[in-house]
Protein backbone atom coordinates (compact mmCIF):
# COMPACT_ATOMS: atom_id res chain seq x y z
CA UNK A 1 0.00 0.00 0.00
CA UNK A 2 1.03 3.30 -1.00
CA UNK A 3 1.70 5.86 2.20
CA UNK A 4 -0.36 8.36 0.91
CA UNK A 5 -3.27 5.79 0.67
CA UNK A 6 -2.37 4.74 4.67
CA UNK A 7 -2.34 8.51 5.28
CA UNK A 8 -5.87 9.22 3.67
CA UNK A 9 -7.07 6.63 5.56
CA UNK A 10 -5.95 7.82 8.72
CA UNK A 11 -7.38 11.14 8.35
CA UNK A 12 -10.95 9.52 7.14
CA UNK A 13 -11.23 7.56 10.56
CA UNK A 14 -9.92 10.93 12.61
CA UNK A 15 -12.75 12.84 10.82
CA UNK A 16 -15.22 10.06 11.54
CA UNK A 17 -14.30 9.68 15.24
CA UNK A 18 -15.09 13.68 15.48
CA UNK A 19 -18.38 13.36 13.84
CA UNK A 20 -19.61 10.63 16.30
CA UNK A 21 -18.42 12.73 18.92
CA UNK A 22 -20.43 15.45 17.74
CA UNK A 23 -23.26 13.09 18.07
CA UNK A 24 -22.71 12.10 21.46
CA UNK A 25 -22.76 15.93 22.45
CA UNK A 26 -26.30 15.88 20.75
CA UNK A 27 -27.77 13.12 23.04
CA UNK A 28 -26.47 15.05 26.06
CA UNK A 29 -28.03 18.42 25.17
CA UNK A 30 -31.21 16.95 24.47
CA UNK A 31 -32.15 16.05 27.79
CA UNK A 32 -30.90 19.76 29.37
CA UNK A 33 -33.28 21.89 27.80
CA UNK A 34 -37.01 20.82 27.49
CA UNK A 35 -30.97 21.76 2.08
CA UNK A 36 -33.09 21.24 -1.93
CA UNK A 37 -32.14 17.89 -2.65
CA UNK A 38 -32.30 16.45 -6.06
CA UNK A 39 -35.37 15.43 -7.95
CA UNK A 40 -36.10 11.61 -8.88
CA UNK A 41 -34.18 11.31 -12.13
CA UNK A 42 -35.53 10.19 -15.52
CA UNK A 43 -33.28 7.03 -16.69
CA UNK A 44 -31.02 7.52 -19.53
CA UNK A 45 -32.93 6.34 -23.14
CA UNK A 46 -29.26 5.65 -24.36
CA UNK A 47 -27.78 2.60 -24.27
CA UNK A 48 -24.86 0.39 -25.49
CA UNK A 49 -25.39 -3.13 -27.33
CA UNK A 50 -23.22 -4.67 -24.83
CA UNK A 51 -21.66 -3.37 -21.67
CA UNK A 52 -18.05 -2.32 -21.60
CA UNK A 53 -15.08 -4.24 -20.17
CA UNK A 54 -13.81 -2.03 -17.67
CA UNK A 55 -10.23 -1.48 -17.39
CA UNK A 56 -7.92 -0.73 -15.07
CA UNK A 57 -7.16 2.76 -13.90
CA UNK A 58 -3.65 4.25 -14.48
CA UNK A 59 -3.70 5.99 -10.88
CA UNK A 60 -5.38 4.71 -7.96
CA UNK A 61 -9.30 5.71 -7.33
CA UNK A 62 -10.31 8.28 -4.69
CA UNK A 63 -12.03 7.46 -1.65
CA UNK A 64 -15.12 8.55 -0.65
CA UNK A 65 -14.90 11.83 1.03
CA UNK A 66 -16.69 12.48 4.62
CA UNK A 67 -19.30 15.00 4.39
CA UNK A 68 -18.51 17.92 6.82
CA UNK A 69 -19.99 17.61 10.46
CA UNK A 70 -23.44 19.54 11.11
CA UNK A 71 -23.91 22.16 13.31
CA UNK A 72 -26.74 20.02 14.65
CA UNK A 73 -29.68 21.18 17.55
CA UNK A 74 -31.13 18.70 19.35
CA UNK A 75 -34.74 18.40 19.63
CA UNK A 76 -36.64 19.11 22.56
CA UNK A 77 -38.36 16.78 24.87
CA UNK A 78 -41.38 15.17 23.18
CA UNK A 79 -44.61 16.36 24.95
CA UNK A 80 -46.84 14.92 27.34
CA UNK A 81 -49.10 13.35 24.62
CA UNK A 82 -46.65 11.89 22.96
CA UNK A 83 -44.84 10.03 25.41
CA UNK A 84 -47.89 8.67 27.26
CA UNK A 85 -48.52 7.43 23.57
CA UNK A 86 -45.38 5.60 23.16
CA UNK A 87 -45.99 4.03 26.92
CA UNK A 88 -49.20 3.13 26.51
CA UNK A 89 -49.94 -0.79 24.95
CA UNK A 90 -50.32 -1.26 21.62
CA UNK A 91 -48.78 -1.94 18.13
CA UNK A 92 -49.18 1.01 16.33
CA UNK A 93 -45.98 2.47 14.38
CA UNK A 94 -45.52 6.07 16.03
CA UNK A 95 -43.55 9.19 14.10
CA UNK A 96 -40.93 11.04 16.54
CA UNK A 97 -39.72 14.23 15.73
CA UNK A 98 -38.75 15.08 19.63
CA UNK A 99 -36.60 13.46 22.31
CA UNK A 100 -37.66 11.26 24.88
CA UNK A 101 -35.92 9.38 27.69
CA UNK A 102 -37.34 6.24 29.43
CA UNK A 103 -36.64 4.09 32.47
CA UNK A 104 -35.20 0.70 32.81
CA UNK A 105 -39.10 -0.15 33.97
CA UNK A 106 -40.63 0.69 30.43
CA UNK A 107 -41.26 -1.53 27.61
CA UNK A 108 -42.37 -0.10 24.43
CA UNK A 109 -44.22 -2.24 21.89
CA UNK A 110 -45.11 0.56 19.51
CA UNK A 111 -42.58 0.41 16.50
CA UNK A 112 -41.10 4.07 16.46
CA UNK A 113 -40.40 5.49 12.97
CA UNK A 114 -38.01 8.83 12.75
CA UNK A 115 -38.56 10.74 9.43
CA UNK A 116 -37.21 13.19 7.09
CA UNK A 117 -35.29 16.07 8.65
CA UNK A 118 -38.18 17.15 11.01
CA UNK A 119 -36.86 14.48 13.21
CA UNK A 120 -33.46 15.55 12.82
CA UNK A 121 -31.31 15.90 16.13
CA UNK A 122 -33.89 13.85 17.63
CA UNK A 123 -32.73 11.55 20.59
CA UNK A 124 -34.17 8.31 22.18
CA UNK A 125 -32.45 7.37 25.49
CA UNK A 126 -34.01 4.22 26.63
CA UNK A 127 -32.48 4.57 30.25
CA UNK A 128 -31.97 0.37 30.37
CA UNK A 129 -35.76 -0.04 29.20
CA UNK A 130 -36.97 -2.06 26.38
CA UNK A 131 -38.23 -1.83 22.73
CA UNK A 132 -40.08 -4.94 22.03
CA UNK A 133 -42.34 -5.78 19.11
CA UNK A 134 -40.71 -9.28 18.76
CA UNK A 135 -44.18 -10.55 18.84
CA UNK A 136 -44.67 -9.40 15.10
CA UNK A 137 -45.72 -11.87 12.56
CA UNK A 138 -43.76 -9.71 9.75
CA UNK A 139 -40.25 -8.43 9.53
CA UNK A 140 -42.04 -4.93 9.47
CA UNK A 141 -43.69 -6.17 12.85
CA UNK A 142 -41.15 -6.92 13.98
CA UNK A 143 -38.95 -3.62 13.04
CA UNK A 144 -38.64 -1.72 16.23
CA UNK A 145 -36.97 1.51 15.13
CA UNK A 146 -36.89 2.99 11.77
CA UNK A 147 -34.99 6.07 10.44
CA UNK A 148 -36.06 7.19 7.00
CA UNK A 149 -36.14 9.82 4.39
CA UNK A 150 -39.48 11.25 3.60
CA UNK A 151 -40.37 11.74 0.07
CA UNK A 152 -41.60 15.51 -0.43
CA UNK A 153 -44.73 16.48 -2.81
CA UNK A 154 -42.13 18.23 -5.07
CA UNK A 155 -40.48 14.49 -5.76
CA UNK A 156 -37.35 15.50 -3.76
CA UNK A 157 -36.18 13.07 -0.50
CA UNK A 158 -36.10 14.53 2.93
CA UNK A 159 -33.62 12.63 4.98
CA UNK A 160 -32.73 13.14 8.91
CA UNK A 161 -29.66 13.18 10.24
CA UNK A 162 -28.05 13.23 13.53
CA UNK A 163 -30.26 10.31 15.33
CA UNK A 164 -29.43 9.01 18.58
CA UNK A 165 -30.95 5.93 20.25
CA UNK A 166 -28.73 4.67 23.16
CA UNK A 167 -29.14 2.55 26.15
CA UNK A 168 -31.91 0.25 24.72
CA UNK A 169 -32.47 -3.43 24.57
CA UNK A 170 -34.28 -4.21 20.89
CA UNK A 171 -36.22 -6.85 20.83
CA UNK A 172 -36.77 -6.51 17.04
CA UNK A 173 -34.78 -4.70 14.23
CA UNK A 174 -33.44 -1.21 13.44
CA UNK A 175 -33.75 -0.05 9.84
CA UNK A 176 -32.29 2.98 8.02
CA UNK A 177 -32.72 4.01 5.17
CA UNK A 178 -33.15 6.67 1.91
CA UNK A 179 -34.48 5.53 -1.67
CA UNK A 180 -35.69 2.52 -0.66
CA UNK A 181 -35.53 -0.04 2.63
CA UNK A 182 -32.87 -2.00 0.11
CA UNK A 183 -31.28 -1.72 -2.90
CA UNK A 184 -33.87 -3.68 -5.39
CA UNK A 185 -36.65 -1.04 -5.44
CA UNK A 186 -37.74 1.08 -8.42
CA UNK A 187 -36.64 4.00 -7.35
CA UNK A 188 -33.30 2.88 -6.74
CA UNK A 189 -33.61 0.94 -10.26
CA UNK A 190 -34.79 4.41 -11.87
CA UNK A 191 -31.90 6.17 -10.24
CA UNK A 192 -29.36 3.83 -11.31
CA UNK A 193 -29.55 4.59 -14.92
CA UNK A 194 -27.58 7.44 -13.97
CA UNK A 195 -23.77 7.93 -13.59
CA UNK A 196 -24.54 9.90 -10.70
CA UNK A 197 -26.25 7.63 -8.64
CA UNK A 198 -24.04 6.95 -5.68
CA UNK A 199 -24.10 10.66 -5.33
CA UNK A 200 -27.91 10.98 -5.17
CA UNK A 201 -28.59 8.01 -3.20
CA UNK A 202 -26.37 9.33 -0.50
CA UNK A 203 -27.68 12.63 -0.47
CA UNK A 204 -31.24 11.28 -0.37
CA UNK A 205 -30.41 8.79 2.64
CA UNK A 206 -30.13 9.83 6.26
CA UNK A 207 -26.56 10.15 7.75
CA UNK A 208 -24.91 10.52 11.22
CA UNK A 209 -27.47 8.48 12.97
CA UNK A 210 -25.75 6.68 15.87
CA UNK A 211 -26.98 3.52 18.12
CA UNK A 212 -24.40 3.31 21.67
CA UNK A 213 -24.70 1.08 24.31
CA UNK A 214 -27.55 -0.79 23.04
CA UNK A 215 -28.62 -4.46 22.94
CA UNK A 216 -30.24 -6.20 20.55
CA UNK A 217 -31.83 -10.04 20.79
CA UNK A 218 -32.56 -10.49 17.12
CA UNK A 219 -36.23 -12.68 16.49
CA UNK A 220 -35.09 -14.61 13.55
CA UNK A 221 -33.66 -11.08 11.33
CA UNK A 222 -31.18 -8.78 10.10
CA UNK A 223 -30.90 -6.76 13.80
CA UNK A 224 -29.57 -3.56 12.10
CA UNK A 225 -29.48 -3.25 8.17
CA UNK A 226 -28.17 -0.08 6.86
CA UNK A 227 -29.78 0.88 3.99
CA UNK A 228 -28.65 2.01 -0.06
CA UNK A 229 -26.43 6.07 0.38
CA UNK A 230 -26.80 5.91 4.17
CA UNK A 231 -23.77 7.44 5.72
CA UNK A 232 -21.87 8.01 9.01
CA UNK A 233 -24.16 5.60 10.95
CA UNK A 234 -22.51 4.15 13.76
CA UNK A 235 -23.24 0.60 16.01
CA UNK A 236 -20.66 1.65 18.80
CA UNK A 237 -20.10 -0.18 22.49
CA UNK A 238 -23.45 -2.23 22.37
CA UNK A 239 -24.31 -6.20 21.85
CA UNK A 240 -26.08 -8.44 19.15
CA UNK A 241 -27.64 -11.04 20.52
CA UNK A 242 -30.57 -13.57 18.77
CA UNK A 243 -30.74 -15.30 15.69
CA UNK A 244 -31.08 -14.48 12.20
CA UNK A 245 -31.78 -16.47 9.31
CA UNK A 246 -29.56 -14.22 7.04
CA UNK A 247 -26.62 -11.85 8.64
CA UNK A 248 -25.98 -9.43 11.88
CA UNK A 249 -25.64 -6.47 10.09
CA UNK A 250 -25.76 -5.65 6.21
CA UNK A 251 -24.19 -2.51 5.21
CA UNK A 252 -26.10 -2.17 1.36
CA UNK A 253 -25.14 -0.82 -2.07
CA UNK A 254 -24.14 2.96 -1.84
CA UNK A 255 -23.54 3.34 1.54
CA UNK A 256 -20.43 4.93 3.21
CA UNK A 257 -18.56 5.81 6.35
CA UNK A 258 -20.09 3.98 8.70
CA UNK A 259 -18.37 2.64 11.53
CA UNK A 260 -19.04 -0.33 14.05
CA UNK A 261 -16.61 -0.59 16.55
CA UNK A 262 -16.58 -2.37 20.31
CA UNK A 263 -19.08 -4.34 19.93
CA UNK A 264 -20.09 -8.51 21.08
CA UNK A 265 -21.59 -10.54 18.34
CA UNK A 266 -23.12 -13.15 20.37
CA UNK A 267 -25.46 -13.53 17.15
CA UNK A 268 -26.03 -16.87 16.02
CA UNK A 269 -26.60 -16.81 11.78
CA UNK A 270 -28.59 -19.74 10.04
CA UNK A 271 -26.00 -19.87 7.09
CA UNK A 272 -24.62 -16.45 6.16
CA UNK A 273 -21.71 -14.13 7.07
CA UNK A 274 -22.42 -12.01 10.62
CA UNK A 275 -21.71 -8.37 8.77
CA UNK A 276 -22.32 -7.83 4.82
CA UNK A 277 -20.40 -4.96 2.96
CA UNK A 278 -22.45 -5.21 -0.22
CA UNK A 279 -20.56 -2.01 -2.19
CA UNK A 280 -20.34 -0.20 0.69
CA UNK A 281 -17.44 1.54 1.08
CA UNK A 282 -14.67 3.31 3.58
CA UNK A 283 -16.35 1.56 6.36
CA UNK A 284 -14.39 0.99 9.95
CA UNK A 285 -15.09 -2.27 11.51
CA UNK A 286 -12.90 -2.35 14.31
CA UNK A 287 -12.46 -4.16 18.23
CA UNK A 288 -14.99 -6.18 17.12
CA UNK A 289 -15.80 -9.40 19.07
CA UNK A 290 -17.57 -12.04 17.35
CA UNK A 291 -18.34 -15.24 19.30
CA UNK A 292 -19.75 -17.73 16.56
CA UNK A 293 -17.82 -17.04 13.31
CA UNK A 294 -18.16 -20.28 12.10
CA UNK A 295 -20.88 -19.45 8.98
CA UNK A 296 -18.48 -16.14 8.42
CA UNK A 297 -17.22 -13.27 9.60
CA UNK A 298 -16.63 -10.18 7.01
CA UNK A 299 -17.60 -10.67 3.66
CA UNK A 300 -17.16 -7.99 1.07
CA UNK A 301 -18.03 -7.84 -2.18
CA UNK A 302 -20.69 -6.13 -4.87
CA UNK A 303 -23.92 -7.54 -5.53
CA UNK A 304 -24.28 -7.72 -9.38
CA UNK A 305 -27.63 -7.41 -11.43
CA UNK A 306 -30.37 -8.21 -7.99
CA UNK A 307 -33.50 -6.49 -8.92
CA UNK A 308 -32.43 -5.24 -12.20
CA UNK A 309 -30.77 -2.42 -9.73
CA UNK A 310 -27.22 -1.37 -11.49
CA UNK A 311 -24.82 -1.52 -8.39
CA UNK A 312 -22.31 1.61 -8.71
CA UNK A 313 -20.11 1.72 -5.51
CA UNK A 314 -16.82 -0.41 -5.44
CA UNK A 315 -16.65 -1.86 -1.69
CA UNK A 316 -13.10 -0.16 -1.48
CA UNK A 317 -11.36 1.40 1.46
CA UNK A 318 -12.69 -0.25 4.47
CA UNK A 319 -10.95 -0.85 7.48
CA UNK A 320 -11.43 -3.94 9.41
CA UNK A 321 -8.60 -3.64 12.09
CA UNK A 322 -8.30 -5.56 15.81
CA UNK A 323 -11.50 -7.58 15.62
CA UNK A 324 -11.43 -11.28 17.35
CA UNK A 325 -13.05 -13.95 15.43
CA UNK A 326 -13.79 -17.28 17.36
CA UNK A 327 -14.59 -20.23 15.72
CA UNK A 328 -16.13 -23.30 17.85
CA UNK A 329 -15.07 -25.89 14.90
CA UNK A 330 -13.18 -25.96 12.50
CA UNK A 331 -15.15 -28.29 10.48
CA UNK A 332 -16.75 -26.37 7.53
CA UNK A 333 -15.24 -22.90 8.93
CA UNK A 334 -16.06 -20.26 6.72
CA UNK A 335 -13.70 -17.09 6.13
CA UNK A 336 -13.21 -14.72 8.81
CA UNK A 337 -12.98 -11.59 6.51
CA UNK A 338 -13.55 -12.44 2.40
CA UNK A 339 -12.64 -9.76 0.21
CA UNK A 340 -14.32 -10.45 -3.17
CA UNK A 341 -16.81 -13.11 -2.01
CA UNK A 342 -18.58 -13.22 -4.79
CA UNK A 343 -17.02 -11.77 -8.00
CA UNK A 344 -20.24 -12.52 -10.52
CA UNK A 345 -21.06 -15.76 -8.71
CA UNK A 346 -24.84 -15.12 -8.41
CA UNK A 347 -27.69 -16.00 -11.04
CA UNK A 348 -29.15 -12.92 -11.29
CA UNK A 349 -25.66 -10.90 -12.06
CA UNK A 350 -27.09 -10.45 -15.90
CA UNK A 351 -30.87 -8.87 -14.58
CA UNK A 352 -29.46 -5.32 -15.01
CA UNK A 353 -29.37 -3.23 -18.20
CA UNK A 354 -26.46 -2.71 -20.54
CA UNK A 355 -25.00 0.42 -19.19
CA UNK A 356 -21.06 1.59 -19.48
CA UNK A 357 -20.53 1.80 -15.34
CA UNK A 358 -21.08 0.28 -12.60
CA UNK A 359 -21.92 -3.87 -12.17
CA UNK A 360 -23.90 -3.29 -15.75
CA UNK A 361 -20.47 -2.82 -17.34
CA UNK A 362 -18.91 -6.10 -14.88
CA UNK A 363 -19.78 -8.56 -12.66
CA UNK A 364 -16.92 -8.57 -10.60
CA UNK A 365 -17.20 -7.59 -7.01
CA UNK A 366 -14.02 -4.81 -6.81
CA UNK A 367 -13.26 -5.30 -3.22
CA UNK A 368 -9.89 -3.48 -3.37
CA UNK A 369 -7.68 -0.96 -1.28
CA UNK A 370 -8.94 -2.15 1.80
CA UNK A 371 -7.12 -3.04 5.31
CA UNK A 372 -7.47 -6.01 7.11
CA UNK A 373 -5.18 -5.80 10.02
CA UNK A 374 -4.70 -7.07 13.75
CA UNK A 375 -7.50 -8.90 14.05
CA UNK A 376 -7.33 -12.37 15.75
CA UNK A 377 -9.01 -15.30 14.63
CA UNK A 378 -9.37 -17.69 18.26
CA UNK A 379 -9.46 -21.24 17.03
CA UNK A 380 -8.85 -20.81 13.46
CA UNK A 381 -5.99 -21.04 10.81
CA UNK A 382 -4.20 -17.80 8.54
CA UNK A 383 -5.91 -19.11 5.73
CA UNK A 384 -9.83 -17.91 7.18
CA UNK A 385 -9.01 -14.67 5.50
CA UNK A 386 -9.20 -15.11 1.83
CA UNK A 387 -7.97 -12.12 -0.49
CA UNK A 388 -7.59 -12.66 -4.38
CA UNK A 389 -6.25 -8.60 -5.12
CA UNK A 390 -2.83 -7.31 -4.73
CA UNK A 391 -4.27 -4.09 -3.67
CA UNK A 392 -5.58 -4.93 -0.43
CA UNK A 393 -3.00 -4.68 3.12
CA UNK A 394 -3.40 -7.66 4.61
CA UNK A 395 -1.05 -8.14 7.41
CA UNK A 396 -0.32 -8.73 11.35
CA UNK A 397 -3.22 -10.55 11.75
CA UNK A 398 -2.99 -13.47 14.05
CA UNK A 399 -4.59 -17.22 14.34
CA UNK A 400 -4.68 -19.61 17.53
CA UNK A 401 -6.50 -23.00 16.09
CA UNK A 402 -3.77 -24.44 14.75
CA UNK A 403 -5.04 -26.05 11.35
């Protein structure tokens, strides 16, 4: 790796580590004292016979730069009305644009949705009480906290930003989200006709929203699935805990800066990886513990074609750095980190339209320029981290199992 890559990098993480900072200053001030975005896009009418063959780039790509830090207000204390609401029984999804604080007595079985910037700044402090709509017969049922753009009458997205929900044991999921809950809706098909799409889902998707010191006991789900442009979300100091028929935490097409860092992954997955990076990029996934990383740790890679959705991101520039990986078995172990899992492998790679960028123009998964470092893999061999590109700093990481 270059120096001035290793540099960038450093200064990316410094800027995120400020910007979560920020956000814990938000939750604080809460509690003390009671932009135009773009229009939908048409998709482009032109198109090649067959996609290009990409090539590859004289110099090496830039990373994805950190938006600035907002000068963000929190919102005031939600009203009298409104928390009696949210403490009262019942099922019914509320809409917060306040802050609230609860007790380690209260259990709330109202899924609470936070959207578009009128809940900006808004924080949730559960004070060691619980969220639990676990009883759900849907994965929206069962979706305990949402944070989601608003589409405006004018066709332009409203996202939120600065989101805090801290100190809470979920009993459900968290979802966040822009464009669409994932990446294989028509509105993220429509905008992916563009060149510019990457660009427009992030600045349609909400950013800085941060989860601390929260515990999650997954009913058969993704616990916390970060949605197509979201960026500078954070899972910080908090635990995963349940099952899930697919992985812990999926970090979808578009996506950036996000970081989840100290952290136990007592998560038990029916097959798949614990986190996806599905072209997401300069992510930090770091001091990490994961306690059953026999189905998979890390897995990064591009999803190619799903949905008829063009994927544009690369999943380049992520950090996964000090993270312990402990494996029960070795028998059938699956990779600890995989950097280009996939690389075309699924059937519906060839669903999207012929277009020169992006996984229209190839299949491959681009997982490059990323650090894997220091992490420790408890009762598993050197070869659990699978890397097929030159361009990726794999080093210092160490393995116990002996096999």
């Amino acid at each position: 790796m270059q120096p001035i890559m290793f540099t960038s990098l450093i200064a990316i993480g410094l800027v995120l580590s400020g910007c979560q900072s920020d956000l814990a200053r938000v939750a604080d001030a809460a509690f003390r004292d009671s932009p135009g975005y773009p229009v939908a896009q048409r998709p482009d009418s032109s198109q090649p016979a067959t996609p290009s063959t990409p090539t590859s780039p004289s110099t090496p790509p830039t990373g994805p730069t950190t938006p600035p830090v907002e000068n963000a207000e929190a919102r005031p204390a939600c009203d009298a009305a409104t928390q009696a609401k949210l403490k009262a029984p019942g099922t019914d999804a509320i809409l917060l644009a306040c802050s609230i604080r609860l007790s380690s007595a209260d259990v709330v079985t109202h899924p609470l949705v936070f959207e578009g910037n009128a809940a900006s700044g808004s924080v949730l402090d559960c004070g060691g009480g619980t969220l639990d709509v676990s009883a759900g017969e849907s994965r929206k049922q069962k979706t305990a906290v949402v944070v989601r753009s608003k589409k405006t009458a004018s066709g332009a997205w409203d996202p939120p930003s600065n989101v805090t929900i801290s100190n809470c044991r979920i009993k459900g999921f968290v979802r966040i989200y822009g464009l669409g809950e994932n990446a294989n809706g028509e509105t993220m098909k429509a905008s992916s006709r563009n060149p510019d799409h990457t660009a427009f889902a992030q600045t349609s998707a909400p950013k800085n929203v941060r989860l601390e010191n929260v515990s999650f006991y997954a009913p058969d789900g993704i616990p916390l699935y970060v949605g197509p442009g979201v960026t500078n979300a954070a899972l910080v100091n908090s635990r995963v805990n349940g099952n899930s028929t697919s992985v812990a935490i999926y970090l979808d097409a578009e996506s950036a800066n996000n970081t989840i860092s100290n952290n136990v992954f007592g998560i038990s997955t029916e097959k798949r990886e614990l986190i996806a990076i599905d072209g997401s990029a300069n992510n930090k996934i770091a001091n990490n513990t994961f306690e059953h990383a026999e189905n998979g740790g890390i897995f990064v890679y591009r999803n190619c074609g799903e949905g008829g959705v063009i994927r544009h991101q690369k999943p380049q520039f992520n950090q996964i750095i000090g993270n312990t990986f402990r494996y029960g078995s070795a028998f059938l172990a699956k990779p600890a980190v995989w950097l280009n899992s996939r690389n075309g492998s699924s059937s519906y790679c060839f669903k999207d339209p012929a277009f020169p960028f992006g996984s229209s123009a190839s299949n491959l998964d681009f997982a490059q320029r990323n650090i894997v470092r220091d992490n420790k893999l408890e009762g598993g061999s050197e070869s659990l981290i699978r890397n097929d590109d030159p361009t990726n700093d794999i080093r210092a990481n160490t393995a116990t199992g002996g096999w």
